[in-house]
PDB file of N, CA and C in Angstrom:
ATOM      1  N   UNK A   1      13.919 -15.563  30.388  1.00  0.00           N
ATOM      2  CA  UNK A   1      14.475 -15.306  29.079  1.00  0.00           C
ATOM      3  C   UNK A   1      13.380 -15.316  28.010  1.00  0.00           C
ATOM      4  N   UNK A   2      12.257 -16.451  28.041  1.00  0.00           N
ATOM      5  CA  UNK A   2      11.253 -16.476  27.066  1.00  0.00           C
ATOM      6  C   UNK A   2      10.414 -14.908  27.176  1.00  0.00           C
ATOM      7  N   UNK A   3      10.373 -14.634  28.497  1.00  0.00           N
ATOM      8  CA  UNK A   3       9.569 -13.326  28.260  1.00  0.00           C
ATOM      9  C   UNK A   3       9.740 -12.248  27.899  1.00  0.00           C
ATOM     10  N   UNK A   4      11.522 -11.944  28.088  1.00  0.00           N
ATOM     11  CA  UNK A   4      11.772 -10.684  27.584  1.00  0.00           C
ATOM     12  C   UNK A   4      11.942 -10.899  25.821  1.00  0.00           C
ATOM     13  N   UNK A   5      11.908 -11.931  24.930  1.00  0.00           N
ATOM     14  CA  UNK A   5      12.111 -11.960  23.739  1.00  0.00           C
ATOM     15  C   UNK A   5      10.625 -11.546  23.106  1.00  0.00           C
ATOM     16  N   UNK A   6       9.587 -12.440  24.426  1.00  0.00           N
ATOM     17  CA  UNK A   6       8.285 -11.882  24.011  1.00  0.00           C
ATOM     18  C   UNK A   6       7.545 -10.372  23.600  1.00  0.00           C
ATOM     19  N   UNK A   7       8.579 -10.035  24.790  1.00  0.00           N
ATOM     20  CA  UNK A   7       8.407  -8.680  24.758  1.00  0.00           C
ATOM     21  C   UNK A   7       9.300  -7.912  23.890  1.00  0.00           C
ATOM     22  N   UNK A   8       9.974  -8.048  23.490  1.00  0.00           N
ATOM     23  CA  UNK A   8      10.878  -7.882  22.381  1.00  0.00           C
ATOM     24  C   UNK A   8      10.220  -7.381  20.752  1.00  0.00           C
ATOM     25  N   UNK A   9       9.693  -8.958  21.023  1.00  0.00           N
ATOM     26  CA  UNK A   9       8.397  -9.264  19.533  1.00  0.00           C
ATOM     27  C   UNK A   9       7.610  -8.108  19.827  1.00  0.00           C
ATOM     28  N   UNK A  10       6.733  -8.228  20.503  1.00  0.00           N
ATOM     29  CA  UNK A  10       5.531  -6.666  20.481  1.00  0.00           C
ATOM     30  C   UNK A  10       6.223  -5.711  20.549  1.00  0.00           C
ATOM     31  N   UNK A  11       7.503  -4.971  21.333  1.00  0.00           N
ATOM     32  CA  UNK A  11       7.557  -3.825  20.899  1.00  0.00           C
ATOM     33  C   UNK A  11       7.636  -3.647  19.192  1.00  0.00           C
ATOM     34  N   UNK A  12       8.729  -4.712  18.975  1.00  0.00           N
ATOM     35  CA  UNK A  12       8.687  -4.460  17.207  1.00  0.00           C
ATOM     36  C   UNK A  12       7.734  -4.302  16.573  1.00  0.00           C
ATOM     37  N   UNK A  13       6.464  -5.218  16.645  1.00  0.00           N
ATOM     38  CA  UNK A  13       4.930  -4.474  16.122  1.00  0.00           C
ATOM     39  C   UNK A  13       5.053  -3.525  16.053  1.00  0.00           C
ATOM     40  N   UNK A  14       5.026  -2.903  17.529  1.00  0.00           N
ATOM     41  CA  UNK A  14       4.144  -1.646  17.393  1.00  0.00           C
ATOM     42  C   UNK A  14       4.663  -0.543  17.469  1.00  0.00           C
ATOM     43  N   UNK A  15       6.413  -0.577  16.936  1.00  0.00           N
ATOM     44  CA  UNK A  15       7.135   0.346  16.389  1.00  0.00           C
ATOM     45  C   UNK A  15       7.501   0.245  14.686  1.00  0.00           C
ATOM     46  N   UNK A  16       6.821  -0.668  14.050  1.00  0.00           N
ATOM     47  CA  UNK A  16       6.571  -1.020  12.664  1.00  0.00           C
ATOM     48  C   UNK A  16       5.308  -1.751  12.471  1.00  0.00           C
ATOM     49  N   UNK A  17       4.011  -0.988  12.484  1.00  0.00           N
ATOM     50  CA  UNK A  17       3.045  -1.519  12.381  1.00  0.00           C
ATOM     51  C   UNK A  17       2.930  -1.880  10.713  1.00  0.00           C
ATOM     52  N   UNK A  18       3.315  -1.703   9.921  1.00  0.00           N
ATOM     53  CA  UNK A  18       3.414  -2.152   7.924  1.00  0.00           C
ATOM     54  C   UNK A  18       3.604  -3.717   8.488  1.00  0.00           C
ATOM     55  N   UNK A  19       4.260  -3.985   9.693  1.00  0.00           N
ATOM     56  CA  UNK A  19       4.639  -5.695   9.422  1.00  0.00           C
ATOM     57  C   UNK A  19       3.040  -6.067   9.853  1.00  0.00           C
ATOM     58  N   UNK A  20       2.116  -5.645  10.321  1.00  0.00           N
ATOM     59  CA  UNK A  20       1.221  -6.223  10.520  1.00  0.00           C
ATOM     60  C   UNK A  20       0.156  -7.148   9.300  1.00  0.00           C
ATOM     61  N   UNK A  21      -0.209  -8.116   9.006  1.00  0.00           N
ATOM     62  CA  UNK A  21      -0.997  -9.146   8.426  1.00  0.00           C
ATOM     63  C   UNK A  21      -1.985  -8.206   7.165  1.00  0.00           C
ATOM     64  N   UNK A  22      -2.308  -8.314   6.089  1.00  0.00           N
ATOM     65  CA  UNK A  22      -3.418  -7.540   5.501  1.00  0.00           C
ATOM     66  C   UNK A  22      -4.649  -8.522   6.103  1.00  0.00           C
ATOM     67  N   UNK A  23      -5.754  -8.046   6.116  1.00  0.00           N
ATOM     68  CA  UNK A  23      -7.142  -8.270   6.523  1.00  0.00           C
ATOM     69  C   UNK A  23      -7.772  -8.782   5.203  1.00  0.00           C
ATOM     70  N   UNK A  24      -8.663  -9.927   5.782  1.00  0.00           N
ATOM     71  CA  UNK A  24      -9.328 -10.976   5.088  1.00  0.00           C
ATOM     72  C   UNK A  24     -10.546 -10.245   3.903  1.00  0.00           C
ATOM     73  N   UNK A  25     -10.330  -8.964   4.368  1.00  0.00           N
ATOM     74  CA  UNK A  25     -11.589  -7.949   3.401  1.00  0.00           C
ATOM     75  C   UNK A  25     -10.590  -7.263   2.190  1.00  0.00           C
ATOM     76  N   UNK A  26      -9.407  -7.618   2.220  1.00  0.00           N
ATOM     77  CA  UNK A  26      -8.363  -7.597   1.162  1.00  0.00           C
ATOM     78  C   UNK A  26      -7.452  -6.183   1.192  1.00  0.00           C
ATOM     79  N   UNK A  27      -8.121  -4.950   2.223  1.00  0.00           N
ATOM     80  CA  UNK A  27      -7.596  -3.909   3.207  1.00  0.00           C
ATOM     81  C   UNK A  27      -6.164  -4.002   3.468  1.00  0.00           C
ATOM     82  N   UNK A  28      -5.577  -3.193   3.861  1.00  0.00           N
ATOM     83  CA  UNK A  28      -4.542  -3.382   4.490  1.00  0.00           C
ATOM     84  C   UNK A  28      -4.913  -3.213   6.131  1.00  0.00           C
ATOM     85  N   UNK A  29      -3.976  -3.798   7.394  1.00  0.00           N
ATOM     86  CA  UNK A  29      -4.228  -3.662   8.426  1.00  0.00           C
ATOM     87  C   UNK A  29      -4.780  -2.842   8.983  1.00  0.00           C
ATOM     88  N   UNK A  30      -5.485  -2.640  10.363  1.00  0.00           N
ATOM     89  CA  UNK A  30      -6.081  -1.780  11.236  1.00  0.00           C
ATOM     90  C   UNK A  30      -5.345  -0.244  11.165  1.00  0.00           C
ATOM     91  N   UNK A  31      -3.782  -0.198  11.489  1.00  0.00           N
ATOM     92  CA  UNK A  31      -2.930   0.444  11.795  1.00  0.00           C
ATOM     93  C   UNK A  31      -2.924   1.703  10.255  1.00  0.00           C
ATOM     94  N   UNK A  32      -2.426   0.634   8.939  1.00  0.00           N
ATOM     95  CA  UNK A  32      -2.298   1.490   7.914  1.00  0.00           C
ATOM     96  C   UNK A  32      -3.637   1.843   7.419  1.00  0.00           C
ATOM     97  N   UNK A  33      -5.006   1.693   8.077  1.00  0.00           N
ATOM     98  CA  UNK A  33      -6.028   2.173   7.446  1.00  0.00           C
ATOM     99  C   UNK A  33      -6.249   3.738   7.966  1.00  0.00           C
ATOM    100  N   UNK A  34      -5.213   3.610   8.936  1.00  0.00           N
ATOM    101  CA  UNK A  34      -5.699   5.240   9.660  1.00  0.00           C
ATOM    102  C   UNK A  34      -5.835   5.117  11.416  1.00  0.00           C
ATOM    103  N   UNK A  35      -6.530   3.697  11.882  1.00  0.00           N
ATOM    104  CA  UNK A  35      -6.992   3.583  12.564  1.00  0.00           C
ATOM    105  C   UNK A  35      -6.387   3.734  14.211  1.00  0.00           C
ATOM    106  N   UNK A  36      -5.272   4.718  13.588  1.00  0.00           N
ATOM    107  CA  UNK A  36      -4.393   4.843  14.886  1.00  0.00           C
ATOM    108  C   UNK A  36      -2.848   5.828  14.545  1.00  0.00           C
ATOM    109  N   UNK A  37      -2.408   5.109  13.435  1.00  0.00           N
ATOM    110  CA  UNK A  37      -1.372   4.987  12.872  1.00  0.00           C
ATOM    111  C   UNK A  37      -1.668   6.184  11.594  1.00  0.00           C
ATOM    112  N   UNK A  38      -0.766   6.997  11.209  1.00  0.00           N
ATOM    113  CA  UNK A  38      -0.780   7.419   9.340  1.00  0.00           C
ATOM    114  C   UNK A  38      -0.350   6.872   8.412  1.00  0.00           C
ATOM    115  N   UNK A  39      -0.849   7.494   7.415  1.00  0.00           N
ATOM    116  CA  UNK A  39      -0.458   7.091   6.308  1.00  0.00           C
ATOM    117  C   UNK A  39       1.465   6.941   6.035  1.00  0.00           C
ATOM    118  N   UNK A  40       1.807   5.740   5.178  1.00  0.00           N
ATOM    119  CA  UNK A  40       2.712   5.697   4.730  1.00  0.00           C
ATOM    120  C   UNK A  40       4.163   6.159   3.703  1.00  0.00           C
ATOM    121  N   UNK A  41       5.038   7.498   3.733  1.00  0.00           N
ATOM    122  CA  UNK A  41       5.199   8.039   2.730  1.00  0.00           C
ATOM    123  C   UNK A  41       6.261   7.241   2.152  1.00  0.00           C
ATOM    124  N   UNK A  42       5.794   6.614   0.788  1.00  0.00           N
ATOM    125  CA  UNK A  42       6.765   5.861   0.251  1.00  0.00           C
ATOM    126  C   UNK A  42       7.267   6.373  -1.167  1.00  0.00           C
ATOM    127  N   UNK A  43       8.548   6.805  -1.093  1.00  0.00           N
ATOM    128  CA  UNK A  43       9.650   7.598  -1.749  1.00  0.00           C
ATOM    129  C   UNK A  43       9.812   6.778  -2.842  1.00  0.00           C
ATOM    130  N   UNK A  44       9.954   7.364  -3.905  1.00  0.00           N
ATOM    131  CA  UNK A  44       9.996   7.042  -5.607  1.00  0.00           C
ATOM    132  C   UNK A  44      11.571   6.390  -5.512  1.00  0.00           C
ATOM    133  N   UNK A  45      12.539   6.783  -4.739  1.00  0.00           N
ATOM    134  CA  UNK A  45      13.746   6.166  -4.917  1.00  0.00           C
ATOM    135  C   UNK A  45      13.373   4.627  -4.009  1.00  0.00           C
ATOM    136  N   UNK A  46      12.531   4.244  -3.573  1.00  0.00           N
ATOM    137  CA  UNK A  46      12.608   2.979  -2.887  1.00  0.00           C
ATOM    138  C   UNK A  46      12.225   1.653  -3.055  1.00  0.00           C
ATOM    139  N   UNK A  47      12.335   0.791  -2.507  1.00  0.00           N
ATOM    140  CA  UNK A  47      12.313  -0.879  -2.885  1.00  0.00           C
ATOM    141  C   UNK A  47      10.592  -1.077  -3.022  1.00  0.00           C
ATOM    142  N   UNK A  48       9.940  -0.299  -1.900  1.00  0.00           N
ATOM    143  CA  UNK A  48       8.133  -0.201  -1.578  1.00  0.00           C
ATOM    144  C   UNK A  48       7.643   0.349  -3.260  1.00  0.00           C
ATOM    145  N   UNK A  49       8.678   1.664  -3.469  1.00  0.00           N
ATOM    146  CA  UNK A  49       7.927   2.306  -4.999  1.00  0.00           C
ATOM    147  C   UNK A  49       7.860   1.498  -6.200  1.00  0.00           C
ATOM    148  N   UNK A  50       8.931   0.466  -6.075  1.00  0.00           N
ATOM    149  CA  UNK A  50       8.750  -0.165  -7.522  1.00  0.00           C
ATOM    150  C   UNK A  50       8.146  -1.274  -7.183  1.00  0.00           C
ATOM    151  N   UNK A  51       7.697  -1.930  -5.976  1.00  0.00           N
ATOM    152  CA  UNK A  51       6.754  -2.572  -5.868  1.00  0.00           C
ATOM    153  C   UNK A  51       5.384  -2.040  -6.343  1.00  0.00           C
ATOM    154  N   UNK A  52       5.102  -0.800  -5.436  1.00  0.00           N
ATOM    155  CA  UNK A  52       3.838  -0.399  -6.067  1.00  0.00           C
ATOM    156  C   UNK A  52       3.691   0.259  -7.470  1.00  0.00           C
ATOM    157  N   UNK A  53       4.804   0.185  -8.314  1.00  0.00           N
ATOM    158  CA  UNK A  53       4.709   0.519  -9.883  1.00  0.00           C
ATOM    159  C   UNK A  53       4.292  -0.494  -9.959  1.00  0.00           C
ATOM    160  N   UNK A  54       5.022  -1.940  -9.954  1.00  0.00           N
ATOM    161  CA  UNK A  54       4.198  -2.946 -10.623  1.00  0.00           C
ATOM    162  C   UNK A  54       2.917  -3.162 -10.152  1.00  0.00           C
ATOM    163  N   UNK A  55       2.455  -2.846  -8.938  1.00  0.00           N
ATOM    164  CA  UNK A  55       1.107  -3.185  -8.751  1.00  0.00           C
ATOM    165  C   UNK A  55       0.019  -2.465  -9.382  1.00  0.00           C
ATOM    166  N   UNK A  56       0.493  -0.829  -9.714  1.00  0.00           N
ATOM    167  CA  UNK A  56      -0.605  -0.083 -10.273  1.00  0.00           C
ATOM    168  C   UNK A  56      -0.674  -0.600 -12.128  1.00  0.00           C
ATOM    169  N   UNK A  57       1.014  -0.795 -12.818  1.00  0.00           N
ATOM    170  CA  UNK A  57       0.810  -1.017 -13.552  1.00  0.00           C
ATOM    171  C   UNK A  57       0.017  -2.548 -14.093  1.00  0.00           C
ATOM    172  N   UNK A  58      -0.101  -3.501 -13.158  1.00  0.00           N
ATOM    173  CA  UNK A  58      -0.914  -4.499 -13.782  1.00  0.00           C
ATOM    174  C   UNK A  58      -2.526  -4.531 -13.596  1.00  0.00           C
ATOM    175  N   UNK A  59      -2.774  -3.798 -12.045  1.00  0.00           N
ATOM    176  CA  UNK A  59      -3.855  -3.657 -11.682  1.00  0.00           C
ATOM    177  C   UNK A  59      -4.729  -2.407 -12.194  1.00  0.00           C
ATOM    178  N   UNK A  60      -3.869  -1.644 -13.064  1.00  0.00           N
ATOM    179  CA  UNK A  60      -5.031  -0.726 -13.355  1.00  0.00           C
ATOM    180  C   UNK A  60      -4.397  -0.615 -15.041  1.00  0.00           C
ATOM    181  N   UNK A  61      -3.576  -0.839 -15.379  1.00  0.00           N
ATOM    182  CA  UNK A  61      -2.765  -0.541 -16.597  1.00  0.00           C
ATOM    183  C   UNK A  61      -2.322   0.588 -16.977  1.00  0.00           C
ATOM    184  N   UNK A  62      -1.537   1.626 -15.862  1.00  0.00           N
ATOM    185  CA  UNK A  62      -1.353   2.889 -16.114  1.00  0.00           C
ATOM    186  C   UNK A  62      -0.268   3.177 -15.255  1.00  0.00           C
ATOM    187  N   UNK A  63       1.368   4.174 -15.451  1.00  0.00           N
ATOM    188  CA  UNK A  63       2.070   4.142 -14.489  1.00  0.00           C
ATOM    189  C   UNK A  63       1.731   4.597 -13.137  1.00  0.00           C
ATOM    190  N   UNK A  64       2.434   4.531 -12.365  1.00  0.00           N
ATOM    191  CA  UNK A  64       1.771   4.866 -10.678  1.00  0.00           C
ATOM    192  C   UNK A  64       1.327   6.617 -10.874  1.00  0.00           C
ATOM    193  N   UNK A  65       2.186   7.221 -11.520  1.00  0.00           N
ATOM    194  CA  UNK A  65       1.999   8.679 -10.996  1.00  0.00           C
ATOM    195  C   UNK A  65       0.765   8.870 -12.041  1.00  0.00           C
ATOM    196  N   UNK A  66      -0.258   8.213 -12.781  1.00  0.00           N
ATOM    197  CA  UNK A  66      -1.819   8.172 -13.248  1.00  0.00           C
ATOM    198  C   UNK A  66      -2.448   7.643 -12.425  1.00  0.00           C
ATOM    199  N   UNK A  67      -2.182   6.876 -11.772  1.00  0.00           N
ATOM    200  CA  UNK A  67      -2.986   6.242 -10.647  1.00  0.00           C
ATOM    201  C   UNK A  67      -2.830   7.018  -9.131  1.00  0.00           C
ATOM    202  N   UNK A  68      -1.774   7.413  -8.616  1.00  0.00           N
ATOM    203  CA  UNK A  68      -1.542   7.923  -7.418  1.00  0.00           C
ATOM    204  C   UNK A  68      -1.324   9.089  -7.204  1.00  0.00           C
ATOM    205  N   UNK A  69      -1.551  10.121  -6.270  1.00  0.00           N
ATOM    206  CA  UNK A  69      -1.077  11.174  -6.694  1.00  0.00           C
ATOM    207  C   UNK A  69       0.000  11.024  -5.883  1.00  0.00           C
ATOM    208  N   UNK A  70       1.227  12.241  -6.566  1.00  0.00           N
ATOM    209  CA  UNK A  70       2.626  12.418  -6.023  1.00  0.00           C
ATOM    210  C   UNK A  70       2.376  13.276  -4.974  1.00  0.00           C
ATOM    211  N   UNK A  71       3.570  13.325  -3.997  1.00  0.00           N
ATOM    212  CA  UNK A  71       3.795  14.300  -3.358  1.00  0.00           C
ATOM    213  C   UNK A  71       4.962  14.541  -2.965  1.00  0.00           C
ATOM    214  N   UNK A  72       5.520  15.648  -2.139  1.00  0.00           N
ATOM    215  CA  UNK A  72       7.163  15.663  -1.901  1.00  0.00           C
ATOM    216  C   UNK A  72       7.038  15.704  -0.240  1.00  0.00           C
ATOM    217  N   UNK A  73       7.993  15.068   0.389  1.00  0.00           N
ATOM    218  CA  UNK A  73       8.186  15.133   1.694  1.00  0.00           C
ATOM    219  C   UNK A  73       9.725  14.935   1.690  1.00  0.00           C
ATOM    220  N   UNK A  74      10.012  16.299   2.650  1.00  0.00           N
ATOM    221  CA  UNK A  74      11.444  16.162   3.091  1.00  0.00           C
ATOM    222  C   UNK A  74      12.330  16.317   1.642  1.00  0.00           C
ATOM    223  N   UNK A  75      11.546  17.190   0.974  1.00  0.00           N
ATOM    224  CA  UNK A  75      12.501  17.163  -0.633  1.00  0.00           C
ATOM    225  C   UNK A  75      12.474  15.768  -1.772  1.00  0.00           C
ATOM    226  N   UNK A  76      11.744  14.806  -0.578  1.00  0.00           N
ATOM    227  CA  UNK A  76      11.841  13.276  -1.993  1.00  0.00           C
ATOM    228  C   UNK A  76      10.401  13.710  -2.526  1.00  0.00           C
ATOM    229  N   UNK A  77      10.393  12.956  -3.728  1.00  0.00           N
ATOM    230  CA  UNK A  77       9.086  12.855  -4.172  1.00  0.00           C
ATOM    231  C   UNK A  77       8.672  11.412  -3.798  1.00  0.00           C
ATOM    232  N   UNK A  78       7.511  11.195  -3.867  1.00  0.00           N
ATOM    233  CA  UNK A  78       6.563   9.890  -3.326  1.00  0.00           C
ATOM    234  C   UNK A  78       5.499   9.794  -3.428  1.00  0.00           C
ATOM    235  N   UNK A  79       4.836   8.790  -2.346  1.00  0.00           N
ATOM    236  CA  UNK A  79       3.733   9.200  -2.112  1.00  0.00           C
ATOM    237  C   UNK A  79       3.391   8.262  -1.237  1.00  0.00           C
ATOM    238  N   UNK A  80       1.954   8.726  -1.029  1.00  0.00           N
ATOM    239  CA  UNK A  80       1.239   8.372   0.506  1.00  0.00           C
ATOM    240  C   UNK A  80       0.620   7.672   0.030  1.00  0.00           C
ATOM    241  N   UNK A  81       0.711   6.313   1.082  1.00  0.00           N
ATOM    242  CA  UNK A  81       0.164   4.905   0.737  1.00  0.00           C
ATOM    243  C   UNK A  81      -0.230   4.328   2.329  1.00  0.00           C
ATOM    244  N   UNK A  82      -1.086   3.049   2.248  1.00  0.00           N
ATOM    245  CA  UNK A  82      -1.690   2.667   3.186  1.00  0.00           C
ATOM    246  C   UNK A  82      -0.865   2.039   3.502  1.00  0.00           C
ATOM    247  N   UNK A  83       0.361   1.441   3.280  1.00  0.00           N
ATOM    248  CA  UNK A  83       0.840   0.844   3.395  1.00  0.00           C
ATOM    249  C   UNK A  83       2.529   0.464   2.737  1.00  0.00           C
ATOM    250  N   UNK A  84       3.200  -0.062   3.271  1.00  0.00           N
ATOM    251  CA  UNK A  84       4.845   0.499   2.619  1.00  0.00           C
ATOM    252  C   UNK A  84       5.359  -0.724   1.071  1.00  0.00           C
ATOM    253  N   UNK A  85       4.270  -1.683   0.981  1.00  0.00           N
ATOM    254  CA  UNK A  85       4.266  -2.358   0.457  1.00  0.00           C
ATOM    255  C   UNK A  85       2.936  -2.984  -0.328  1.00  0.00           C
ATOM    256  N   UNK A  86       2.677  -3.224  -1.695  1.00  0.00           N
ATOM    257  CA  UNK A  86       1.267  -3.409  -1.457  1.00  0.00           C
ATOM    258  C   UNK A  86       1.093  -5.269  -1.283  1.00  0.00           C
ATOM    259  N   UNK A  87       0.079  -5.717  -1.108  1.00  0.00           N
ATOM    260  CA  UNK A  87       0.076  -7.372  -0.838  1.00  0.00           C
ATOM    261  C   UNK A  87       0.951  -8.297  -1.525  1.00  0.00           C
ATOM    262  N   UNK A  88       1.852  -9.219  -0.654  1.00  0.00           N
ATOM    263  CA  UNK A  88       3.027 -10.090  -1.562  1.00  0.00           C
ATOM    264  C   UNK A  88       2.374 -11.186  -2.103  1.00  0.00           C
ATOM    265  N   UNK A  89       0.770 -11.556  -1.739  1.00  0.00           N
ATOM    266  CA  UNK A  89       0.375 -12.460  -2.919  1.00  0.00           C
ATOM    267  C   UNK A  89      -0.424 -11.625  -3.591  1.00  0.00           C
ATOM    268  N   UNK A  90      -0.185 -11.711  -4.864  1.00  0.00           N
ATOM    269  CA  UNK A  90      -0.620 -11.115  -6.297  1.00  0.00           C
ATOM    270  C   UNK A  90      -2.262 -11.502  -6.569  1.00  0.00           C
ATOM    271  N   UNK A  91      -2.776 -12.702  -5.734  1.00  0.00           N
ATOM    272  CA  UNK A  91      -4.266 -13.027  -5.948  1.00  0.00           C
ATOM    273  C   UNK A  91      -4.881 -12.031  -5.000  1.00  0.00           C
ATOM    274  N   UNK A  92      -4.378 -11.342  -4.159  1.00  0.00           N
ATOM    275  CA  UNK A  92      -5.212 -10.193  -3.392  1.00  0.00           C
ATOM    276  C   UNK A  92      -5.180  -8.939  -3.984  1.00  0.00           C
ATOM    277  N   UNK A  93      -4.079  -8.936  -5.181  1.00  0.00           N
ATOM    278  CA  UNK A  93      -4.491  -7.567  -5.612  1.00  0.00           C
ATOM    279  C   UNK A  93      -5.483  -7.115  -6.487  1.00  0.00           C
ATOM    280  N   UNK A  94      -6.433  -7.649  -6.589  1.00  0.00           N
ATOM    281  CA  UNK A  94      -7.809  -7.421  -7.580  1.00  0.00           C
ATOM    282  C   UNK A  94      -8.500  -6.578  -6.080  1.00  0.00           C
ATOM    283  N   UNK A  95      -8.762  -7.153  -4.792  1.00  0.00           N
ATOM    284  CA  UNK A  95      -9.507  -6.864  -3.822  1.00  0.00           C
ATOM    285  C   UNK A  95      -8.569  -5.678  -3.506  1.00  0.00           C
ATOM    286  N   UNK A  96      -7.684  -5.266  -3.484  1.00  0.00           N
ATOM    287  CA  UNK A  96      -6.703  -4.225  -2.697  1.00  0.00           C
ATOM    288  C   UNK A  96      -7.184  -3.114  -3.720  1.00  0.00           C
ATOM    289  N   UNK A  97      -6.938  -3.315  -5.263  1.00  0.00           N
ATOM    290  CA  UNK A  97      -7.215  -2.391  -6.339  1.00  0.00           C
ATOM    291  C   UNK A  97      -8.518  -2.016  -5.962  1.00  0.00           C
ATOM    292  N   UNK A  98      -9.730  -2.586  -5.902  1.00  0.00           N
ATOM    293  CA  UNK A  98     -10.910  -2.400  -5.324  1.00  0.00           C
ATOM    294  C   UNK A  98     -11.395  -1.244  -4.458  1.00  0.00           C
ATOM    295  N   UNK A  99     -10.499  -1.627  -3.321  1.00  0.00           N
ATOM    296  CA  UNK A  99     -10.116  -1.064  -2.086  1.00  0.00           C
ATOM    297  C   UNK A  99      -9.745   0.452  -2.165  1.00  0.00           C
ATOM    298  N   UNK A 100      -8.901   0.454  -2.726  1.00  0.00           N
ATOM    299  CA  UNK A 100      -7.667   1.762  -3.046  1.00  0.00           C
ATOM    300  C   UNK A 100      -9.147   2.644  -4.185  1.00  0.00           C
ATOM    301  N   UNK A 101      -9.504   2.079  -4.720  1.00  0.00           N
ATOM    302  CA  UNK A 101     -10.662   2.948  -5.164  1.00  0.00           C
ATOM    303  C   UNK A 101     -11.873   3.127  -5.007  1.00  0.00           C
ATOM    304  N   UNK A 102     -12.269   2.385  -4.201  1.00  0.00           N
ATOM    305  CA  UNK A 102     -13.542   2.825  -3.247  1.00  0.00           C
ATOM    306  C   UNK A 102     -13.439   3.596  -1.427  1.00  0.00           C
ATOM    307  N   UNK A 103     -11.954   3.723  -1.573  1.00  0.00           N
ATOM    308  CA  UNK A 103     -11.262   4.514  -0.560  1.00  0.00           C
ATOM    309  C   UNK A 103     -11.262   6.028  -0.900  1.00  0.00           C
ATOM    310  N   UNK A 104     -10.487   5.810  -1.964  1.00  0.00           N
ATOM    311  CA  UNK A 104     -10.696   7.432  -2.290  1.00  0.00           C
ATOM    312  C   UNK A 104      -8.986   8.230  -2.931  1.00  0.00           C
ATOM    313  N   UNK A 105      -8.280   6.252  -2.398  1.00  0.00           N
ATOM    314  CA  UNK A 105      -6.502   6.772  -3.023  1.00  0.00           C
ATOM    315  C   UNK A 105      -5.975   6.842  -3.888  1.00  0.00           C
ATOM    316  N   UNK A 106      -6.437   6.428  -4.789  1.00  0.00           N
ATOM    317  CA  UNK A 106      -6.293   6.903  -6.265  1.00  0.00           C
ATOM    318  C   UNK A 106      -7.262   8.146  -6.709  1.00  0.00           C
ATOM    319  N   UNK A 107      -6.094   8.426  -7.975  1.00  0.00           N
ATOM    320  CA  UNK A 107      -6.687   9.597  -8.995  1.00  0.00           C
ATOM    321  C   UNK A 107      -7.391   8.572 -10.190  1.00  0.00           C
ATOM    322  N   UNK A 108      -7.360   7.383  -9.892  1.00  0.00           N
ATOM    323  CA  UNK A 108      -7.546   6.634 -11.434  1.00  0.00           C
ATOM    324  C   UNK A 108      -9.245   6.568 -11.259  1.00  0.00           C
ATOM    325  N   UNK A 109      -9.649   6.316 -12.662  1.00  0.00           N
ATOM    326  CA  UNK A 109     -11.322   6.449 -12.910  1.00  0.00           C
ATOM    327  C   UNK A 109     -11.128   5.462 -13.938  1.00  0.00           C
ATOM    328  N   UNK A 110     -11.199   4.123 -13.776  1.00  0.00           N
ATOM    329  CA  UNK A 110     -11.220   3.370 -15.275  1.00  0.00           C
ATOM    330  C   UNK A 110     -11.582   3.387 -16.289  1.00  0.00           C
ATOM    331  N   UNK A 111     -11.625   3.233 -17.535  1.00  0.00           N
ATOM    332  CA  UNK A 111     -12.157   3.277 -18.352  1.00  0.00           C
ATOM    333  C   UNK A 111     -12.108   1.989 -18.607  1.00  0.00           C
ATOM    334  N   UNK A 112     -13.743   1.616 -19.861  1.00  0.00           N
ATOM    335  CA  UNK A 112     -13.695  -0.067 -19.870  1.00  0.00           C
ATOM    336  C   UNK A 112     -12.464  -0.390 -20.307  1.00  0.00           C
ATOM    337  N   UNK A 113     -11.528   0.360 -21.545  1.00  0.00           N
ATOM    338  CA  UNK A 113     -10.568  -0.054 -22.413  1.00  0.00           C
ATOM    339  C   UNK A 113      -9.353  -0.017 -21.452  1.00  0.00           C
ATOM    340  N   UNK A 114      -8.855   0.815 -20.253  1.00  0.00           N
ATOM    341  CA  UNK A 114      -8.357   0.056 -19.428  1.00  0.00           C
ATOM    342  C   UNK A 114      -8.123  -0.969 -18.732  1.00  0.00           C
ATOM    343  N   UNK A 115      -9.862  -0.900 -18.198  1.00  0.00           N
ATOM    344  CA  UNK A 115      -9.949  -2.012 -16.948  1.00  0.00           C
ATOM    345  C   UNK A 115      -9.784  -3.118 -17.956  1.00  0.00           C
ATOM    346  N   UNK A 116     -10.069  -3.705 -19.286  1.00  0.00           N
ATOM    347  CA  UNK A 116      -9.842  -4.637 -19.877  1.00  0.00           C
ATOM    348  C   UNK A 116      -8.548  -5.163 -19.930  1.00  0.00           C
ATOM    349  N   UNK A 117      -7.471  -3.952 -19.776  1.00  0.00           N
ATOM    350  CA  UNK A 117      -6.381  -4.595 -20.031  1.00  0.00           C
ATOM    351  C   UNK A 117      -5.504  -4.760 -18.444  1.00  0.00           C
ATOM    352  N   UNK A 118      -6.246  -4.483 -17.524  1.00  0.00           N
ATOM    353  CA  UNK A 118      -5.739  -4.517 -15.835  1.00  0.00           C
ATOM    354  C   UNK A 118      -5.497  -6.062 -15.564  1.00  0.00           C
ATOM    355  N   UNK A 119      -5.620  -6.869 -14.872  1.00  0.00           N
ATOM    356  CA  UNK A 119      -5.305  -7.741 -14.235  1.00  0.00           C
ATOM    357  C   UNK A 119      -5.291  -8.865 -15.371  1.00  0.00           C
TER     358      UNK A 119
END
């Protein structure tokens, strides 16, 4: 009985790799970096989008669609993210913001009078 629950647990991984851990380099996991897995399309009508409104709006001070670019899939609008959620502790999002722009996923280019008013 213990083993088939075990096995239970890993399939769920690795049929929802987003549940996987963010990485100590402030990244999101192996999976949502590309490294196997794609990118994430997370839809403007969803619980993930207004998470990542608030994250772009504190971390960069600008709404998401200045920071991210949109796109439409399947008729929603959204967009493609590393991830379906961005980090649930708020002290990693300075390193994630970092991240997301030395990646290449944002459209944002700070300006000092922004970045002053970001985090």
């Amino acid at each position: 009985m213990g083993e088939l629950s075990y096995i239970e647990i890993e399939q769920s991984k690795e049929q929802n790799p987003a549940l996987e851990p963010d990485l100590p380099d402030g990244g999101p996991s192996g999976s949502a970096r590309g490294g196997g897995a794609p990118t994430v399309f997370v839809s403007r009508q969803s619980f993930g989008c207004r998470q990542w409104e608030q994250f772009t709006e504190r971390m960069f001070g600008a709404w998401i669609d200045r920071v991210l670019p949109e796109s439409i899939e399947n008729g929603e609008r959204g967009y493609w993210l590393p991830a379906k959620f961005p980090p649930t502790n708020k002290h990693d999002w300075p390193e994630w913001r970092s991240w997301l722009i030395n990646s290449g996923w944002t459209l944002f280019a700070p300006s000092n009078q922004e970045f002053c008013h970001a985090v």
